[in-house]
C-alpha atoms as a PDB file:
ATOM      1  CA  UNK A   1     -83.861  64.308 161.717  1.00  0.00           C
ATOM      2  CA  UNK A   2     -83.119  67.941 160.410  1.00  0.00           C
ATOM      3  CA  UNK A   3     -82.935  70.418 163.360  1.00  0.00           C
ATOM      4  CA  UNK A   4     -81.979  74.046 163.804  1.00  0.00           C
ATOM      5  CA  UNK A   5     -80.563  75.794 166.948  1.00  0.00           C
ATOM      6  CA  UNK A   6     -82.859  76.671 170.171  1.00  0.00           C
ATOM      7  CA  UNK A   7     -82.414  80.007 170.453  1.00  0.00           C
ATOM      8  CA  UNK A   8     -82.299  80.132 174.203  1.00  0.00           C
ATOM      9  CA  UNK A   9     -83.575  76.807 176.749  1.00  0.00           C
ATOM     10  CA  UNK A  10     -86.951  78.134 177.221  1.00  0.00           C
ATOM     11  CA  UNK A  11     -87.838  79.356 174.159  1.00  0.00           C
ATOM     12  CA  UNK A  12     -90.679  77.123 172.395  1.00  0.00           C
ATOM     13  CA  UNK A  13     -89.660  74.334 169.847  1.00  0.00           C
ATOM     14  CA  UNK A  14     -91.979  73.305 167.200  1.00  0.00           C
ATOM     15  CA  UNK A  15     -91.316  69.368 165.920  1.00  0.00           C
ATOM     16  CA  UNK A  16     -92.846  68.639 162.437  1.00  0.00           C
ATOM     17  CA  UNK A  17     -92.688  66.152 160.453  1.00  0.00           C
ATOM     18  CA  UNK A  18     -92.918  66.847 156.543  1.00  0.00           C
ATOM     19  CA  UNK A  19     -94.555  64.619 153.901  1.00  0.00           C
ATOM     20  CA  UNK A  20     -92.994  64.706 151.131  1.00  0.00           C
ATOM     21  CA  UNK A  21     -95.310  64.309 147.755  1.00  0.00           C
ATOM     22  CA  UNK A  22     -92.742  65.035 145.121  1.00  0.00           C
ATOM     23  CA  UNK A  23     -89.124  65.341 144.043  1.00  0.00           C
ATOM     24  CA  UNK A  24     -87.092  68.687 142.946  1.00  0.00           C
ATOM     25  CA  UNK A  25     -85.579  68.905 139.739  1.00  0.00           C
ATOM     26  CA  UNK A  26     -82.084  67.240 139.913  1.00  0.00           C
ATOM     27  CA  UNK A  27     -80.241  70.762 140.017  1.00  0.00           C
ATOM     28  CA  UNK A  28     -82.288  71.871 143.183  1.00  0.00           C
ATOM     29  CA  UNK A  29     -81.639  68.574 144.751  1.00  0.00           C
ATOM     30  CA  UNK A  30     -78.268  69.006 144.244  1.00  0.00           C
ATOM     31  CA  UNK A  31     -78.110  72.142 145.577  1.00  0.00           C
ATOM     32  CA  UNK A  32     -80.317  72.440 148.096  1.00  0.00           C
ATOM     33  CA  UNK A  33     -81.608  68.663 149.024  1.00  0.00           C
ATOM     34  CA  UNK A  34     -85.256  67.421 148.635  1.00  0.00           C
ATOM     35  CA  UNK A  35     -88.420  69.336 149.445  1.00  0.00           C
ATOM     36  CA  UNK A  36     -88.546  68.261 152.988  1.00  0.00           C
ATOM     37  CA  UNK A  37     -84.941  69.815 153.677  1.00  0.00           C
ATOM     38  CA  UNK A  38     -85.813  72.201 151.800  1.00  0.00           C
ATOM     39  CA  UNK A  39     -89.021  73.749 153.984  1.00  0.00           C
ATOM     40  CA  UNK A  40     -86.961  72.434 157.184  1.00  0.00           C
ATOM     41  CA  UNK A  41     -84.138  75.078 155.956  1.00  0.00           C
ATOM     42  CA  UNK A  42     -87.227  77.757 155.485  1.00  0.00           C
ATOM     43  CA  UNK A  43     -89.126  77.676 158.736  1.00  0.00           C
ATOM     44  CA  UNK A  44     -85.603  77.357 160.339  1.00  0.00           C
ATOM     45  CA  UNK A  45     -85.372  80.446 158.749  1.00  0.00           C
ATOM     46  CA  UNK A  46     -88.491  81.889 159.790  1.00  0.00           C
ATOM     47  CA  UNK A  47     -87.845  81.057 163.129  1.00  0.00           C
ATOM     48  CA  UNK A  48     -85.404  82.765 163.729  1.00  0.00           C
ATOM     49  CA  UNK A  49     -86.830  85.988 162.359  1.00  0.00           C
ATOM     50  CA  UNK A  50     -89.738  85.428 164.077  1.00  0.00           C
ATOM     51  CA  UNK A  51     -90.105  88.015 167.015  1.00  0.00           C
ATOM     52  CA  UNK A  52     -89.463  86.246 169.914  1.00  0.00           C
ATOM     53  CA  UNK A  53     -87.340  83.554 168.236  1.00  0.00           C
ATOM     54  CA  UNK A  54     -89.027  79.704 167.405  1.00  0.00           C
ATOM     55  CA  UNK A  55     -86.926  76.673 167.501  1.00  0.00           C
ATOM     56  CA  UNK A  56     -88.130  74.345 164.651  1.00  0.00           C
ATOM     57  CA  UNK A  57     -87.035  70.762 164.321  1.00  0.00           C
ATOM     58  CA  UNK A  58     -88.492  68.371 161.765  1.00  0.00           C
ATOM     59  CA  UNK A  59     -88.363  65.143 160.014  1.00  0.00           C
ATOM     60  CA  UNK A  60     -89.074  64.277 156.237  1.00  0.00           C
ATOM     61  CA  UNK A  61     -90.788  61.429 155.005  1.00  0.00           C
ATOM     62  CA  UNK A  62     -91.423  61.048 151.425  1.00  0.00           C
ATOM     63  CA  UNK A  63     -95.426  59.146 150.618  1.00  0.00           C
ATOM     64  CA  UNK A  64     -95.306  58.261 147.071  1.00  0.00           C
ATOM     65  CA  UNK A  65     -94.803  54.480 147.270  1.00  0.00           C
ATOM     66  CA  UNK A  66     -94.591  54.492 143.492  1.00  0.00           C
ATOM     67  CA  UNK A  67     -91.383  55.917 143.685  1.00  0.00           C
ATOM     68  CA  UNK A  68     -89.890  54.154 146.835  1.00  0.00           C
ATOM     69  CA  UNK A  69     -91.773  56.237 149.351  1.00  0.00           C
ATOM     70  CA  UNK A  70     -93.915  54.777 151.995  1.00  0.00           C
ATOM     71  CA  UNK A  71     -96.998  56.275 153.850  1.00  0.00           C
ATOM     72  CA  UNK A  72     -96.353  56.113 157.710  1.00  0.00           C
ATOM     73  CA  UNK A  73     -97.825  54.671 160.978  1.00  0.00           C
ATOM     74  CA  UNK A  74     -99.878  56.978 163.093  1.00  0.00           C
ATOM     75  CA  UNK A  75     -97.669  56.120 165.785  1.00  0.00           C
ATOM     76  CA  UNK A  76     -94.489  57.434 164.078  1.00  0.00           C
ATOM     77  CA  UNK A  77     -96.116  61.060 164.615  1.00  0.00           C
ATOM     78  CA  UNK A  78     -96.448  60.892 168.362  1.00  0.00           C
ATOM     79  CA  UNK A  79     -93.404  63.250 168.888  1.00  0.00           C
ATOM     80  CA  UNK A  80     -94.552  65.988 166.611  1.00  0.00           C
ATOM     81  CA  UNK A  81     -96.417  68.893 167.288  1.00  0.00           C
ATOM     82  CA  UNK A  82     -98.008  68.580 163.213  1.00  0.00           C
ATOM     83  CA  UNK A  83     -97.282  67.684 159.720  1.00  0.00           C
ATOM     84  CA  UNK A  84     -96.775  69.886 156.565  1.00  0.00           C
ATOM     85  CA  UNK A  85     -97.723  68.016 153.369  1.00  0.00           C
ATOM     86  CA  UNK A  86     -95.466  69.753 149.897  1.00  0.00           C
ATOM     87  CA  UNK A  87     -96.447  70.676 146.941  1.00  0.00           C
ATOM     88  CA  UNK A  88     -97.029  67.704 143.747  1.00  0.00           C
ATOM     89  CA  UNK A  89     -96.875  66.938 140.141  1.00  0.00           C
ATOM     90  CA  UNK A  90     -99.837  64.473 141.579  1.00  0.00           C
ATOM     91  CA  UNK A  91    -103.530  65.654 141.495  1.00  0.00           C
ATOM     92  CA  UNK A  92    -104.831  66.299 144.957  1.00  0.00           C
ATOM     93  CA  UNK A  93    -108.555  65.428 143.567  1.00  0.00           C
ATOM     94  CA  UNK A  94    -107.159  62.039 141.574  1.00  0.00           C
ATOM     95  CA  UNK A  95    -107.563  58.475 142.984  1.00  0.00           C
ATOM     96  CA  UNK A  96    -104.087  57.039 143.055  1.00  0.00           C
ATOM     97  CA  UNK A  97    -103.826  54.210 145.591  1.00  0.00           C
ATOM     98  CA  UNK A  98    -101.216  56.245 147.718  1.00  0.00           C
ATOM     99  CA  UNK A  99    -103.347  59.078 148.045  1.00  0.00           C
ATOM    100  CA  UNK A 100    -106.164  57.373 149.291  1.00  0.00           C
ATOM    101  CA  UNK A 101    -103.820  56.125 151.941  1.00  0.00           C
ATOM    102  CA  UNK A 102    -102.717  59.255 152.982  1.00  0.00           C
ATOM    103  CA  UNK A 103    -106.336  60.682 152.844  1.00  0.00           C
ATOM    104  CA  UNK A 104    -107.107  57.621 155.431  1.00  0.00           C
ATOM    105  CA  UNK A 105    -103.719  58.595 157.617  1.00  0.00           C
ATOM    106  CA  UNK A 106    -104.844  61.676 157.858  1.00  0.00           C
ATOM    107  CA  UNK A 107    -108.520  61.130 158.670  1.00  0.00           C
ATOM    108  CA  UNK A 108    -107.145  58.819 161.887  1.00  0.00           C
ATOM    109  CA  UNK A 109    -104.664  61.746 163.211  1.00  0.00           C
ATOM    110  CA  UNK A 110    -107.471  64.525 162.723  1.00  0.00           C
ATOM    111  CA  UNK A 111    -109.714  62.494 164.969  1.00  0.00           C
ATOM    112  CA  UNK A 112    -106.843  60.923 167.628  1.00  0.00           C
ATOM    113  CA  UNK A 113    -104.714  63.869 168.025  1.00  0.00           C
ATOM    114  CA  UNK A 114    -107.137  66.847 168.834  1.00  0.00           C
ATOM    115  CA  UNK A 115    -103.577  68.991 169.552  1.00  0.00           C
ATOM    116  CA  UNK A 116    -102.028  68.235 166.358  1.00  0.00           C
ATOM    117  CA  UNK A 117    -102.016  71.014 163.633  1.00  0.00           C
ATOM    118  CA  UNK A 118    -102.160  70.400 160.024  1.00  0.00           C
ATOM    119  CA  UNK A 119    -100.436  72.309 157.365  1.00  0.00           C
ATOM    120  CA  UNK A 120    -100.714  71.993 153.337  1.00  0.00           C
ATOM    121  CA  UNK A 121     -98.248  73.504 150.455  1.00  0.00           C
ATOM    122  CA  UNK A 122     -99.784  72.937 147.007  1.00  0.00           C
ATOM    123  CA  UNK A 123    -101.220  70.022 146.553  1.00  0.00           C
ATOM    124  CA  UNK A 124    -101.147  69.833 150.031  1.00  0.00           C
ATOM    125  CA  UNK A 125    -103.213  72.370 150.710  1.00  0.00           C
ATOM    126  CA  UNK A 126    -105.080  70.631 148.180  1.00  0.00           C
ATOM    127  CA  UNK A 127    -105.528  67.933 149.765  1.00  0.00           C
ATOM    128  CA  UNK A 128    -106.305  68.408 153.328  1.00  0.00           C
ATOM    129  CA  UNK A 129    -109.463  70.850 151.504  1.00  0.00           C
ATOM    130  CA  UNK A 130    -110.570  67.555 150.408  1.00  0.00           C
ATOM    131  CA  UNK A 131    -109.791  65.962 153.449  1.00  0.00           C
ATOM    132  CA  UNK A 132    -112.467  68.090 155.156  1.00  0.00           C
ATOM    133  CA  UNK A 133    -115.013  67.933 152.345  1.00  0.00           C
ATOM    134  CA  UNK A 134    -114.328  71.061 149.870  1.00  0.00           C
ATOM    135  CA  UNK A 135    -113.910  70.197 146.155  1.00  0.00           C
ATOM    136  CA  UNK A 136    -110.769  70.313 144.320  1.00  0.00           C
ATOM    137  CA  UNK A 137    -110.427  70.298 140.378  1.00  0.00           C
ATOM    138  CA  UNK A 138    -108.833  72.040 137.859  1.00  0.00           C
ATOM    139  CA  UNK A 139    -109.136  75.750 137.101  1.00  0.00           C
ATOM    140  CA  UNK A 140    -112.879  77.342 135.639  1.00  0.00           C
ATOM    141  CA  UNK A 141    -110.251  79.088 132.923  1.00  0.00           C
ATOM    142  CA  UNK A 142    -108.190  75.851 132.296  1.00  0.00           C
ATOM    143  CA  UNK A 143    -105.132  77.861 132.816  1.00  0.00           C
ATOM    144  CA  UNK A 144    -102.116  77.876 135.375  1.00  0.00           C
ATOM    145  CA  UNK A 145    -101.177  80.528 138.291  1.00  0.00           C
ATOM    146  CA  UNK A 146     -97.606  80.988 137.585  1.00  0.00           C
ATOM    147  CA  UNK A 147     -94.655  83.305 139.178  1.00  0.00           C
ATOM    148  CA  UNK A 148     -94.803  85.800 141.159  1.00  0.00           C
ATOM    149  CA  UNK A 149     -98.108  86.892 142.231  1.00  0.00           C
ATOM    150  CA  UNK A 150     -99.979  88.823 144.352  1.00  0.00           C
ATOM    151  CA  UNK A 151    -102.546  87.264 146.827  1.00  0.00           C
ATOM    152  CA  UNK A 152    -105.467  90.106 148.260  1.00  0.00           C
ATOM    153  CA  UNK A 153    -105.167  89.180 152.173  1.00  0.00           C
ATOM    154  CA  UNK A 154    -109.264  89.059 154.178  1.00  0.00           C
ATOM    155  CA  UNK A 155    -108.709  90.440 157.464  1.00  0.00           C
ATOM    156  CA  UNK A 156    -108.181  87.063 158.939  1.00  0.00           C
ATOM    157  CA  UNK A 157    -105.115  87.372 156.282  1.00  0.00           C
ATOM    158  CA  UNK A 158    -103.984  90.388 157.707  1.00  0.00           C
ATOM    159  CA  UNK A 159    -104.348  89.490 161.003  1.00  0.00           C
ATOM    160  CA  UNK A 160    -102.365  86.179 160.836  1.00  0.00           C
ATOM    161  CA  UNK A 161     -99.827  88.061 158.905  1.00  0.00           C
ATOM    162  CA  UNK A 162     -99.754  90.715 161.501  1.00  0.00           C
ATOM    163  CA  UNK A 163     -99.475  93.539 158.741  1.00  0.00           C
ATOM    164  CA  UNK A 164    -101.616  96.818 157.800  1.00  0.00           C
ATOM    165  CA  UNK A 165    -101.226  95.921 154.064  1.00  0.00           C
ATOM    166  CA  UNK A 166    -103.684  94.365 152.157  1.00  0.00           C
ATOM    167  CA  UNK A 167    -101.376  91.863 149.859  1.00  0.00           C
ATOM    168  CA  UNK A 168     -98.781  89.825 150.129  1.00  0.00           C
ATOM    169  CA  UNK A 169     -96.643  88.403 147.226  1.00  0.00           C
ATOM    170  CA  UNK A 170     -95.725  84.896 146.569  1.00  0.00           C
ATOM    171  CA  UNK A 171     -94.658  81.850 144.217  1.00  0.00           C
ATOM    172  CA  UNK A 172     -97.514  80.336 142.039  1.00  0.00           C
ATOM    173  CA  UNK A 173     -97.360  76.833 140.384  1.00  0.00           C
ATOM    174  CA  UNK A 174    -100.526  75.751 139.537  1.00  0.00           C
ATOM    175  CA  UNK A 175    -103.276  74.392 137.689  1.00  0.00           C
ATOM    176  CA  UNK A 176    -105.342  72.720 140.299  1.00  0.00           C
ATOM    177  CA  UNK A 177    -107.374  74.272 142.960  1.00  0.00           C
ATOM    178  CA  UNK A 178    -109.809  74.136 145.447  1.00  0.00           C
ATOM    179  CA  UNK A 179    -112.943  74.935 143.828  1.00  0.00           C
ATOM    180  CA  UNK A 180    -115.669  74.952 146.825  1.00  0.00           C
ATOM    181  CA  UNK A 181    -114.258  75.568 150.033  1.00  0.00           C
ATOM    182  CA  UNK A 182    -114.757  73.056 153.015  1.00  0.00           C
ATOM    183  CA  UNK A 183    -117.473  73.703 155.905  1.00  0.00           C
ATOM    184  CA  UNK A 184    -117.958  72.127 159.109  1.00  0.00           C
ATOM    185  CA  UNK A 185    -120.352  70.863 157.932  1.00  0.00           C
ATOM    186  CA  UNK A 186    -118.866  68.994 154.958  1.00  0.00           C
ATOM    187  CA  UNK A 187    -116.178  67.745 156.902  1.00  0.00           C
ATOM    188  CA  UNK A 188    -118.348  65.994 159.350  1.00  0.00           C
ATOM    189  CA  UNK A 189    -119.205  65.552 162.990  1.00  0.00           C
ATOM    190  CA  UNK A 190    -116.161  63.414 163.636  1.00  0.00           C
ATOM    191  CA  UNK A 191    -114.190  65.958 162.275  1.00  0.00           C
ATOM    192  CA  UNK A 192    -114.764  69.659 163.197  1.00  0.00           C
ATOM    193  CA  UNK A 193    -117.783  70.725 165.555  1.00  0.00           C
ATOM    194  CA  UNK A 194    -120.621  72.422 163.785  1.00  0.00           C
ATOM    195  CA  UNK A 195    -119.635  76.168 165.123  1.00  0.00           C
ATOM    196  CA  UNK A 196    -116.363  75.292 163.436  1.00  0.00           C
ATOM    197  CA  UNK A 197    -115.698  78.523 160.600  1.00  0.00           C
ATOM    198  CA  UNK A 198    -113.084  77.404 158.338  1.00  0.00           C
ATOM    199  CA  UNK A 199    -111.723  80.455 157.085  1.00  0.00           C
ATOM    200  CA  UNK A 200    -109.876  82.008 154.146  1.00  0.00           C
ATOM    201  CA  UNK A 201    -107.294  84.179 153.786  1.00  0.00           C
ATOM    202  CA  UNK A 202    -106.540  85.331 150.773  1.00  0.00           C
ATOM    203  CA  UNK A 203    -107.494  85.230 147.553  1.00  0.00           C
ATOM    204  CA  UNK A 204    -106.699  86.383 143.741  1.00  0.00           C
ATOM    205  CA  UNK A 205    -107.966  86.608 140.555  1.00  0.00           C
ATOM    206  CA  UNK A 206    -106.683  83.411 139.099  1.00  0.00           C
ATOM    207  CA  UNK A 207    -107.616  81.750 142.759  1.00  0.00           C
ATOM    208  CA  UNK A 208    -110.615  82.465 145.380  1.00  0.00           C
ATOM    209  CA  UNK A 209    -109.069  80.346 148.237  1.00  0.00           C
ATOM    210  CA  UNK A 210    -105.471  80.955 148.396  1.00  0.00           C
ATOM    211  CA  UNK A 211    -105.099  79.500 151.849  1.00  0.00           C
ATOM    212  CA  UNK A 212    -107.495  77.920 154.660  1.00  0.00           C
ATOM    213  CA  UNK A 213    -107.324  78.436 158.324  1.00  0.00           C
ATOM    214  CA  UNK A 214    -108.953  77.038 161.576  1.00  0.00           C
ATOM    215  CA  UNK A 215    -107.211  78.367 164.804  1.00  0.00           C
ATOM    216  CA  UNK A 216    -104.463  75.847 166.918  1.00  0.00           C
ATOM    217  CA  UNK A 217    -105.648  73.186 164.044  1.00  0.00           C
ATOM    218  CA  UNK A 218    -105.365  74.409 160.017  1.00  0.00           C
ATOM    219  CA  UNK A 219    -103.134  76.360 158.272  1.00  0.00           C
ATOM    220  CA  UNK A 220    -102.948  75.682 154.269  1.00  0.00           C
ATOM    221  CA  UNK A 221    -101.255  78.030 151.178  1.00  0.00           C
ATOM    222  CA  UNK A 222    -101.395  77.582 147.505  1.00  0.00           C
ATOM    223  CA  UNK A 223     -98.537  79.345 147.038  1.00  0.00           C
ATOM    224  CA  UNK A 224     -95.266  77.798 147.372  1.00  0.00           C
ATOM    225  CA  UNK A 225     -93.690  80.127 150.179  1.00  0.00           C
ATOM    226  CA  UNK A 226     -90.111  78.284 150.111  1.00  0.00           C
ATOM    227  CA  UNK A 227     -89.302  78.775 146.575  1.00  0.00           C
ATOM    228  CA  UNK A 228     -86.233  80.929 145.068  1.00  0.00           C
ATOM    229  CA  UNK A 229     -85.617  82.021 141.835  1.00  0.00           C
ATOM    230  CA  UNK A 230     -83.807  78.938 140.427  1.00  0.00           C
ATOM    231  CA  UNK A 231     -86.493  76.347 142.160  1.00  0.00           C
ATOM    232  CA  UNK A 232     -89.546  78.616 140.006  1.00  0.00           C
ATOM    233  CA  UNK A 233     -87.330  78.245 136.866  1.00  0.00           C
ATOM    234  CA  UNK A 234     -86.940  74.955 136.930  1.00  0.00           C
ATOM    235  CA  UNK A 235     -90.412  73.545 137.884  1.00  0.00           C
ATOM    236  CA  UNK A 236     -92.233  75.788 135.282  1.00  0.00           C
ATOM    237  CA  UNK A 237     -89.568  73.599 133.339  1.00  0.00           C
ATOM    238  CA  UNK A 238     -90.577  70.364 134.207  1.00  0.00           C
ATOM    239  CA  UNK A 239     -93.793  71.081 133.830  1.00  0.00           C
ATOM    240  CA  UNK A 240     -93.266  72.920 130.158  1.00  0.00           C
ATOM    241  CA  UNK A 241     -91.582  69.706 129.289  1.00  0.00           C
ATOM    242  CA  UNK A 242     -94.355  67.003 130.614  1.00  0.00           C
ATOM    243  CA  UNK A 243     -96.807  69.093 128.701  1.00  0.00           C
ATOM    244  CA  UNK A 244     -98.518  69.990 131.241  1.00  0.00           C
ATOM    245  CA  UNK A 245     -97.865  74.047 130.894  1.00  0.00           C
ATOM    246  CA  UNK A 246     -98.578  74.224 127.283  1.00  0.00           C
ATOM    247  CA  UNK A 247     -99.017  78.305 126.531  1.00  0.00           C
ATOM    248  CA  UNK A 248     -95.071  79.127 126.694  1.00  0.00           C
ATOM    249  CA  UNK A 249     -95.256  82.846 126.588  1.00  0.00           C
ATOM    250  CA  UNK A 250     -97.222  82.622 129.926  1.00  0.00           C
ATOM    251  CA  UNK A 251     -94.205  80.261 131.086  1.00  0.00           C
ATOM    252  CA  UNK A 252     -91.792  82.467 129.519  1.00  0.00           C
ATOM    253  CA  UNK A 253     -93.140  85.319 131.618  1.00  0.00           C
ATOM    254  CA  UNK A 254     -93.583  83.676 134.525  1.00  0.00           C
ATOM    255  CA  UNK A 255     -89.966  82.773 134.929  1.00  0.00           C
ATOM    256  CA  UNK A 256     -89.173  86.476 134.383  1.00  0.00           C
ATOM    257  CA  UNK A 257     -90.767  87.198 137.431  1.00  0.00           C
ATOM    258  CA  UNK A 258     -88.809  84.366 139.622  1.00  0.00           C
ATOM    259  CA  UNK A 259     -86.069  86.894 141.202  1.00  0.00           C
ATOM    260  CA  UNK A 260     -88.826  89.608 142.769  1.00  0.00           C
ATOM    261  CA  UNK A 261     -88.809  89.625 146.281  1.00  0.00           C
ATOM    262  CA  UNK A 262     -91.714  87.785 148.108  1.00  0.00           C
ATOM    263  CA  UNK A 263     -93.330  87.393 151.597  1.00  0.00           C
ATOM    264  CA  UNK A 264     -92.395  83.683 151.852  1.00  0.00           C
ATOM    265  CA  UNK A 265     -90.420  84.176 155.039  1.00  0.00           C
ATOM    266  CA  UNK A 266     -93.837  86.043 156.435  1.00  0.00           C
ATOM    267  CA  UNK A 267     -95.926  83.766 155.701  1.00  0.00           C
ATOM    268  CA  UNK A 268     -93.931  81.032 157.641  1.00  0.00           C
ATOM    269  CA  UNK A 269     -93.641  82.812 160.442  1.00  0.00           C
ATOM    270  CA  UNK A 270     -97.200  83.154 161.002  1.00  0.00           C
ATOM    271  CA  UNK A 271     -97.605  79.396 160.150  1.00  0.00           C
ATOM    272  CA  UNK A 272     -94.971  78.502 163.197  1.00  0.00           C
ATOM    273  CA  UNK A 273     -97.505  80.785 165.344  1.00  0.00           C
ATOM    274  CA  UNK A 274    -100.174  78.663 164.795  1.00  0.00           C
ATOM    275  CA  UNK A 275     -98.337  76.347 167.008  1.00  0.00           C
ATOM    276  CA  UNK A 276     -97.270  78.744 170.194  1.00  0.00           C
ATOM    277  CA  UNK A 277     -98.870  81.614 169.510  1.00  0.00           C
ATOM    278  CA  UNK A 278    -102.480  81.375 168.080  1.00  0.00           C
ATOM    279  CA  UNK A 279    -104.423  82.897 170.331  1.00  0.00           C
ATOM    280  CA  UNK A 280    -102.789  86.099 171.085  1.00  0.00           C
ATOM    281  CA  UNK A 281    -103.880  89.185 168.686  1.00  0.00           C
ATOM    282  CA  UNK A 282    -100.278  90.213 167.676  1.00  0.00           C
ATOM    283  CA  UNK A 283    -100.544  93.169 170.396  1.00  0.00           C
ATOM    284  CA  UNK A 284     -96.435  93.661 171.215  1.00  0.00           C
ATOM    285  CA  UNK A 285     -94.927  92.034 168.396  1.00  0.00           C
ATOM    286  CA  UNK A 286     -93.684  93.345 165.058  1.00  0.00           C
ATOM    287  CA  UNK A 287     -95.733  94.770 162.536  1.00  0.00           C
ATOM    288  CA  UNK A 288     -94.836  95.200 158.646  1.00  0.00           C
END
């Protein structure tokens, strides 16, 4: 288990355990470890930025039994406060064996653990949309969200954030999306009560529902909020090589854009608070 200081003994510590859906390139493993270390180091990060300070501790688990992963036990998540499924090469909409599985493990926490929050990168973000009934599916335009970009925040977006502006900016990498958004009603009676609002905040031109939000339960993000520089060069790589980015000069000038400064670190900070802080309105903490 990956865990980062406690900033003093009674300051809150959030446990989470990351599923893992995919492996970095080689280089970023090498450097920097796989994508569960690699959010642990981020929200560590966060954490500590975060105003007053968050302990985070987590624990990575990678799902794809294809590649000598393994889905887990509900029982093995009885010491964590949630779970934050990464970012794929896999469809979140496709019907791969393992996916199904985790779509069923998922399903059984939402309804046992009524305290546990859920959290979704990518594909997971992805995926727990479909877990609750919305529609996922490529892009109307067929084409890919790549680099830097900027996301227009609703006012549940700026609120979460706990900022005056009306954008943030973060790392795209993506094809996929959710395509109708989920409803209480979609997701079911076992799942969310009927009042239930599922929110969104933020969207942008490439990408109506840039994240989903339900208070103390949901927090999801399209964007990839722990990339750097060299991870955004590299994927676009992979994916320029597996022919799945075919239109080079938009991968040529995405990767241009990989070293611009983004609100990653923000965005974390107001995912941790969805674990300790949720219901407060921001009122006497920091504001950007």
């Amino acid at each position: 288990m990956d865990q980062t200081y406690k900033p003093t003994p009674s300051a809150p510590v959030v446990r989470l355990t990351v599923l893992e859906t995919d492996k970095p390139h080689p280089d970023t493993y090498s450097e920097r470890g796989s994508f569960g270390r690699i959010v642990h180091e981020h929200f560590a990060k966060a954490g500590q930025a975060h105003h007053p300070p968050l302990g985070v501790e987590t624990d990575q688990i990678f799902v794809v039994p294809e590649q000598g992963g393994r889905i887990p036990s509900v029982e093995e998540f009885d010491d964590f406060d949630g779970l934050l499924i990464t970012g794929s090469v896999y469809d979140a909409h496709g019907n791969n064996e393992w996916i199904l599985q985790l779509l069923e493990l998922l399903k059984t926490l939402w309804i046992r653990r009524s305290d546990f929050r859920f959290l979704g990168v990518c594909f997971g973000h992805q995926l727990l949309a479909r877990l609750l009934g919305g529609s996922v599916g490529p892009a109307p335009s067929q084409d890919w969200e790549l680099g830097h970009c900027r996301i227009t925040l609703t006012p549940v977006g700026q609120r979460l954030f706990r900022t005056r502006d009306d954008h943030v900016h973060l790392h795209q990498m993506h094809q996929d999306q959710v395509t109708a958004p989920p409803t209480a009603a979609s997701a079911g009676p076992d799942m969310l009560p009927t009042s239930t609002e599922i929110a969104c905040w933020g969207r942008s031109e490439h990408t109506p529902i840039q994240g989903l939000y339900i208070p103390n339960r949901l927090f999801t993000t399209q964007a990839h909020l722990a990339f750097d520089e060299d991870m955004v060069k590299r994927q676009i790589q992979i994916r320029v090589d597996s022919g799945g980015i075919q239109d080079i000069e938009h991968a040529d000038r995405a990767a241009e854009t990989a070293d611009l400064e983004h609100d990653g670190v923000e965005v974390a900070k107001a995912i941790l608070r969805i674990f300790v802080y949720d219901d407060d309105d921001g009122l006497g903490y920091e504001r950007r």
